[in-house]
N, C-alpha and C. Protein backbone atom coordinates (compact mmCIF):
# COMPACT_ATOMS: atom_id res chain seq x y z
N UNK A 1 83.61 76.37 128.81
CA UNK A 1 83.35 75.51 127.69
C UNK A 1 84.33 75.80 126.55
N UNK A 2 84.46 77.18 126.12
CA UNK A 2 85.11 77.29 125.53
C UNK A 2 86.67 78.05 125.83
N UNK A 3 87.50 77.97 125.24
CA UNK A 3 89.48 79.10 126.28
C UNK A 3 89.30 79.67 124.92
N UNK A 4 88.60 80.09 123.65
CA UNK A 4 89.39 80.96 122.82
C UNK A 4 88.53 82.56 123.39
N UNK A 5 89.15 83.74 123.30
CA UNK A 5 88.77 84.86 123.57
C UNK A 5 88.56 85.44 122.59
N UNK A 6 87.59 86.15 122.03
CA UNK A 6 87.07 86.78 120.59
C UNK A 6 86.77 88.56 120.87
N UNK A 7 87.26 89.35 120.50
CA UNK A 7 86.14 90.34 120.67
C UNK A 7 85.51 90.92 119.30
N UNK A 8 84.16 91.19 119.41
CA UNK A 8 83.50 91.29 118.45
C UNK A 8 83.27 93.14 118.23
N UNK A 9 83.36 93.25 116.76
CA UNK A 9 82.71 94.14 116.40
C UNK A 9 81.29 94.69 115.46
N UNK A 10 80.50 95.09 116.71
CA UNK A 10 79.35 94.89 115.45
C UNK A 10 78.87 96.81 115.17
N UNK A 11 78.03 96.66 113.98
CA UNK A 11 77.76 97.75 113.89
C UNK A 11 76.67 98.06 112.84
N UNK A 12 75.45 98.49 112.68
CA UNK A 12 74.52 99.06 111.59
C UNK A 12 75.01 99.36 110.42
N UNK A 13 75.34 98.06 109.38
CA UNK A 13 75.63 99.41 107.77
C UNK A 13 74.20 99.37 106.86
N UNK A 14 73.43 99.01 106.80
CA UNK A 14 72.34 99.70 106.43
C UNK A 14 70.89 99.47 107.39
N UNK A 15 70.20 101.04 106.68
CA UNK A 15 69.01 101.10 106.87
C UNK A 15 67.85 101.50 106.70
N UNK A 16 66.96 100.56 106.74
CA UNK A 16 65.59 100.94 105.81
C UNK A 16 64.66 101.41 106.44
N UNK A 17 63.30 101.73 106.19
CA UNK A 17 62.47 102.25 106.80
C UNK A 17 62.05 100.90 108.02
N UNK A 18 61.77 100.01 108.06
CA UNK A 18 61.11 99.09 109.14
C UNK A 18 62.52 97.91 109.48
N UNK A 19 63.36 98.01 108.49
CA UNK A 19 64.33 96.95 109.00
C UNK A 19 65.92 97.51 108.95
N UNK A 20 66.76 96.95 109.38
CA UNK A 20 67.69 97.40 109.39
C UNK A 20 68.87 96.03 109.71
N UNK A 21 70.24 96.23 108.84
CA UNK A 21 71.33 94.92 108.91
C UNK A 21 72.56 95.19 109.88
N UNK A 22 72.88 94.49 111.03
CA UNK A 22 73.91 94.94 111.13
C UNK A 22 74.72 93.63 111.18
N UNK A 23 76.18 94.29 110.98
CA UNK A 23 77.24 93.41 110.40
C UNK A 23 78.32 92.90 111.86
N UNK A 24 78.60 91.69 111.79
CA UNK A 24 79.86 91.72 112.99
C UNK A 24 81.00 90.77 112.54
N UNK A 25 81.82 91.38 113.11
CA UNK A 25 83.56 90.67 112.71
C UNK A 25 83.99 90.39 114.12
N UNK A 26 84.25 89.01 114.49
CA UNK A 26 85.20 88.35 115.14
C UNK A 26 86.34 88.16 115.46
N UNK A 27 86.67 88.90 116.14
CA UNK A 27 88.53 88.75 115.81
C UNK A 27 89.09 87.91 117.04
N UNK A 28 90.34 87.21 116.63
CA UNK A 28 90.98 86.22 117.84
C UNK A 28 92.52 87.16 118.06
N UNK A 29 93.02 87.54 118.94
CA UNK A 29 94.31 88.74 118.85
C UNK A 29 93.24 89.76 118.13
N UNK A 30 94.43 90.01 116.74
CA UNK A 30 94.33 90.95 115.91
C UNK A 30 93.73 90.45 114.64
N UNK A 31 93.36 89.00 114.48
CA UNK A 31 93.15 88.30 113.34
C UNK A 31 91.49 87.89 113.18
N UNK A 32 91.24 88.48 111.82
CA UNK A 32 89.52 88.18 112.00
C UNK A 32 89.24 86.85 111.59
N UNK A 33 88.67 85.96 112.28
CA UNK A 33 88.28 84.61 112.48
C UNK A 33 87.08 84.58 111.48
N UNK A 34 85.94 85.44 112.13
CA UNK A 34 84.56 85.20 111.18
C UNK A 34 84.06 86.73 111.18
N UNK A 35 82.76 86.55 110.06
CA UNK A 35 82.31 87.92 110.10
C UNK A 35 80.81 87.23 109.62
N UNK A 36 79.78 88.22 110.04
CA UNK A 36 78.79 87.40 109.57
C UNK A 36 77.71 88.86 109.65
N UNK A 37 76.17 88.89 109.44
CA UNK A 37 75.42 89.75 109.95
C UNK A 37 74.09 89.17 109.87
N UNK A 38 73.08 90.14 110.50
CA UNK A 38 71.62 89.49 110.58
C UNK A 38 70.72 90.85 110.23
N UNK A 39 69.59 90.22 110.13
CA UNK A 39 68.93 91.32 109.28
C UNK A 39 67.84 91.38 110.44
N UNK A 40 67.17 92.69 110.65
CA UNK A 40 66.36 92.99 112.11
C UNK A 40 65.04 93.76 111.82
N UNK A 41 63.95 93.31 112.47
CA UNK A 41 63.14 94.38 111.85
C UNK A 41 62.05 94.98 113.21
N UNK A 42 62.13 96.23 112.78
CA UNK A 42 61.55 97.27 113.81
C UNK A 42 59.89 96.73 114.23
N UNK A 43 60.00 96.14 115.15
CA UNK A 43 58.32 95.34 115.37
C UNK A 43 57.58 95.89 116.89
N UNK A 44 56.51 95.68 116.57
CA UNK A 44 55.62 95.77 117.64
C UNK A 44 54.56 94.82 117.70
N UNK A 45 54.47 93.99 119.41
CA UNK A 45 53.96 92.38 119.51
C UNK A 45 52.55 93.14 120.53
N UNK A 46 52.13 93.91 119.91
CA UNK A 46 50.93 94.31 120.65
C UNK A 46 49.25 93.62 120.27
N UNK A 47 49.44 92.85 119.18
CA UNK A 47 48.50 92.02 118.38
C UNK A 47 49.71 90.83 117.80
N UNK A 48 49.52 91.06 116.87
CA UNK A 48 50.24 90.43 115.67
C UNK A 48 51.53 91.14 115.63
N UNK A 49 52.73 90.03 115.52
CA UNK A 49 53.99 90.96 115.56
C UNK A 49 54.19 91.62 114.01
N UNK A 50 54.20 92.92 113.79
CA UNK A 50 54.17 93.42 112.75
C UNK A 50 55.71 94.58 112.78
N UNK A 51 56.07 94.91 111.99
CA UNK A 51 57.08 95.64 111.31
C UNK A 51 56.24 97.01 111.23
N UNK A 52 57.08 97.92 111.75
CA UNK A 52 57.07 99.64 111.85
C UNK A 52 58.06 100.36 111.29
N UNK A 53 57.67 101.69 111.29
CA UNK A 53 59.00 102.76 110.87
C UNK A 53 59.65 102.72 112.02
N UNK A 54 60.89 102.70 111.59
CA UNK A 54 61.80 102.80 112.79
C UNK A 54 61.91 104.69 113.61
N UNK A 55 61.59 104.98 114.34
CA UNK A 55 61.37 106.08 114.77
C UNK A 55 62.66 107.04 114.62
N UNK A 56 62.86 107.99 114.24
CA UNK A 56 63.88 109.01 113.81
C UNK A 56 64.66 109.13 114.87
N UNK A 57 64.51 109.30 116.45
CA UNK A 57 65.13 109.45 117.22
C UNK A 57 66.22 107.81 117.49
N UNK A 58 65.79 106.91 117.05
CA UNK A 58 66.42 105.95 117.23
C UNK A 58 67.74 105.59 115.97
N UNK A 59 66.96 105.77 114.94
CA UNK A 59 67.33 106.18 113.44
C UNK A 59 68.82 106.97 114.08
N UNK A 60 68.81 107.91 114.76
CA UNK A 60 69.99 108.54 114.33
C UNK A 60 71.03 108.08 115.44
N UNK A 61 70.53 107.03 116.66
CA UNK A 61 71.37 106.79 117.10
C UNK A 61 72.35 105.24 116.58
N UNK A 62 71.42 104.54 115.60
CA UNK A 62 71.90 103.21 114.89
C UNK A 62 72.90 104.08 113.99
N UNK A 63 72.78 104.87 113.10
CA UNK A 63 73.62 105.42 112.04
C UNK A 63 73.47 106.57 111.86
N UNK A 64 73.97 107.25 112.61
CA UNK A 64 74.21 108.96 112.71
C UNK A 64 74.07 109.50 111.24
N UNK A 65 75.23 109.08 110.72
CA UNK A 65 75.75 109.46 109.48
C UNK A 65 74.98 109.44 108.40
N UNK A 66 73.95 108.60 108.23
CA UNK A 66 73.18 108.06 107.10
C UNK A 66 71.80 108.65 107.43
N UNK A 67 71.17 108.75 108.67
CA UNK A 67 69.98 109.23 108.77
C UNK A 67 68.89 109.67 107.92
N UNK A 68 69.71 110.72 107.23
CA UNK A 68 69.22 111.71 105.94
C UNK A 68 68.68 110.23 104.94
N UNK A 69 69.62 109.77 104.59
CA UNK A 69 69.83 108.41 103.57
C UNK A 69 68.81 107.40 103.70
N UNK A 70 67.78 107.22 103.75
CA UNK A 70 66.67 106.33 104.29
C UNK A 70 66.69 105.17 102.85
N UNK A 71 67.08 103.83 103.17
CA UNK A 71 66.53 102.97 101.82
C UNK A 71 64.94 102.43 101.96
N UNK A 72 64.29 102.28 100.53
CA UNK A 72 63.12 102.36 100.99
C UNK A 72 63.41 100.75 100.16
C-alpha cells in the first residue's frame, strides 16, 4: 500500500505513578518526517478498567534512569 520505508524511534520520557508518555520520531533515510507521542495508563480490566501504580519492576525497565524520579 504504501513504498515509503520509515524507521521509528520510540521511547518513555516521562513517568508518573499510573500513567506514563512515550514519544516517537519517524525518520525517512536520515530525515525526521514526523514525531508525535501518546499518553498510556497502567490499567487493570478485571471489573472496571481502572488505572494502577505502575509496578517498580516494570518502572525500571520503561526508564532506568528516572526510576528514583517518580512524577506524581
Amino acid at each position: 500500500m504504501f513504498e515509503d520505508n520509515v524507521t521509528v524511534h520510540s521511547k518513555v520520557v516521562e513517568l508518573y505513578q499510573k500513567v506514563f508518555k512515550i514519544s516517537h520520531t519517524f525518520f525517512k533515510e536520515e530525515k525526521i518526517v514526523v514525531e508525535g507521542y501518546e499518553v498510556r495508563a497502567w490499567t487493570s480490566f478485571k471489573e472496571k478498567p481502572k488505572a494502577y501504580p505502575i509496578p517498580n519492576e516494570v518502572r525500571e525497565k520503561m526508564m532506568p534512569e528516572n526510576v528514583e524520579r517518580v512524577k506524581s
